[in-house]
Protein backbone atom coordinates (compact mmCIF):
# COMPACT_ATOMS: atom_id res chain seq x y z
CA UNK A 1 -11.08 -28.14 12.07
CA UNK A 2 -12.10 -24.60 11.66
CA UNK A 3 -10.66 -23.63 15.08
CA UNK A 4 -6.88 -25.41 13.92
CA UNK A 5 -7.17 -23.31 11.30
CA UNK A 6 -7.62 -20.13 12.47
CA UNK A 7 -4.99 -20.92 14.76
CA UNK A 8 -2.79 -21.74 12.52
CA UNK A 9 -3.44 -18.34 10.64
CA UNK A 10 -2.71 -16.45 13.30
CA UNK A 11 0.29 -17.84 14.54
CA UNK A 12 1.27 -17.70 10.94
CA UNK A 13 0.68 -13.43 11.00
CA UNK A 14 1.93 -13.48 14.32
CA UNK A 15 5.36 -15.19 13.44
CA UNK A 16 5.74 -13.20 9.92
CA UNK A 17 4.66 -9.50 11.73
CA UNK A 18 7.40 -10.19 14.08
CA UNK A 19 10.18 -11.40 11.99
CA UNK A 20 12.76 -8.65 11.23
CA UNK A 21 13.65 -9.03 7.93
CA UNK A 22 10.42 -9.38 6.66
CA UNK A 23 9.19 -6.04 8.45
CA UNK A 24 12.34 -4.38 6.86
CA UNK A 25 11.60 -6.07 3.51
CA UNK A 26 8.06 -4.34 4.00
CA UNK A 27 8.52 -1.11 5.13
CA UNK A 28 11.92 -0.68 2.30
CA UNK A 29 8.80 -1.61 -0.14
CA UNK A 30 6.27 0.68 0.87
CA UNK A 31 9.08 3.59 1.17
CA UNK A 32 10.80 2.79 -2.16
CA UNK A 33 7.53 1.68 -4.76
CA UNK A 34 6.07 5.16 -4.49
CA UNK A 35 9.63 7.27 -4.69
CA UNK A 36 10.51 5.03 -7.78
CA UNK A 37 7.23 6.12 -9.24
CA UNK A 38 7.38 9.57 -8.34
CA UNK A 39 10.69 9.63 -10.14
CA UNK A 40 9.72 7.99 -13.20
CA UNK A 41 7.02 10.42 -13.35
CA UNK A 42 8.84 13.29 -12.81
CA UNK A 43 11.49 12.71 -15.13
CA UNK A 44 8.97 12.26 -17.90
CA UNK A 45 7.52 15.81 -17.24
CA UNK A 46 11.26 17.20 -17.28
CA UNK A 47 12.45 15.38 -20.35
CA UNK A 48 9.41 16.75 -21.79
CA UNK A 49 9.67 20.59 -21.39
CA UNK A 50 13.06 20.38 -21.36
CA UNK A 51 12.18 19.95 -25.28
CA UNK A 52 9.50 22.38 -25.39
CA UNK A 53 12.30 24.99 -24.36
CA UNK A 54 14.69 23.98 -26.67
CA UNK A 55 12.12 24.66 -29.33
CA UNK A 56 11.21 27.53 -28.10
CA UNK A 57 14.60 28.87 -28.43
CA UNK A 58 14.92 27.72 -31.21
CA UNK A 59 12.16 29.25 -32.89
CA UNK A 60 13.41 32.78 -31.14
CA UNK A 61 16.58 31.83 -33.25
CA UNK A 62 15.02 31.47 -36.68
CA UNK A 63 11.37 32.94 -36.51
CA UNK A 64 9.29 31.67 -39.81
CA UNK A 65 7.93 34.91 -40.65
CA UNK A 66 10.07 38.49 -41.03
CA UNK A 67 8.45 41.38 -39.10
């Protein structure tokens, strides 16, 4: 029993490894999940001091205090 299904297993792998679409499937996944993350990421940090300069002109604009 053990040995049908360990055959079984392998010809499974062997039969999904070498199947086209499911290697291009894979290797569009592992290429695209870390880019789209990336992005996300680095939009964040640009969103975010794209603000931070905005108030900083801003504040060159109208200073609080009169020198």
């Amino acid at each position: 029993m053990a040995i049908l299904k360990q055959e079984l297993t392998q010809e499974i792998l062997r039969l999904t490894w070498q199947n086209p679409i499911f290697m291009a499937i894979s290797i569009a996944l592992i290429w695209l999940v870390p880019q789209l993350l990336i992005r996300k990421i680095m939009s964040e940090k640009y969103e975010k001091r794209k603000i931070e300069i905005q108030k900083n002109k801003i504040e060159k604009l109208y200073p609080k205090t009169l020198k």
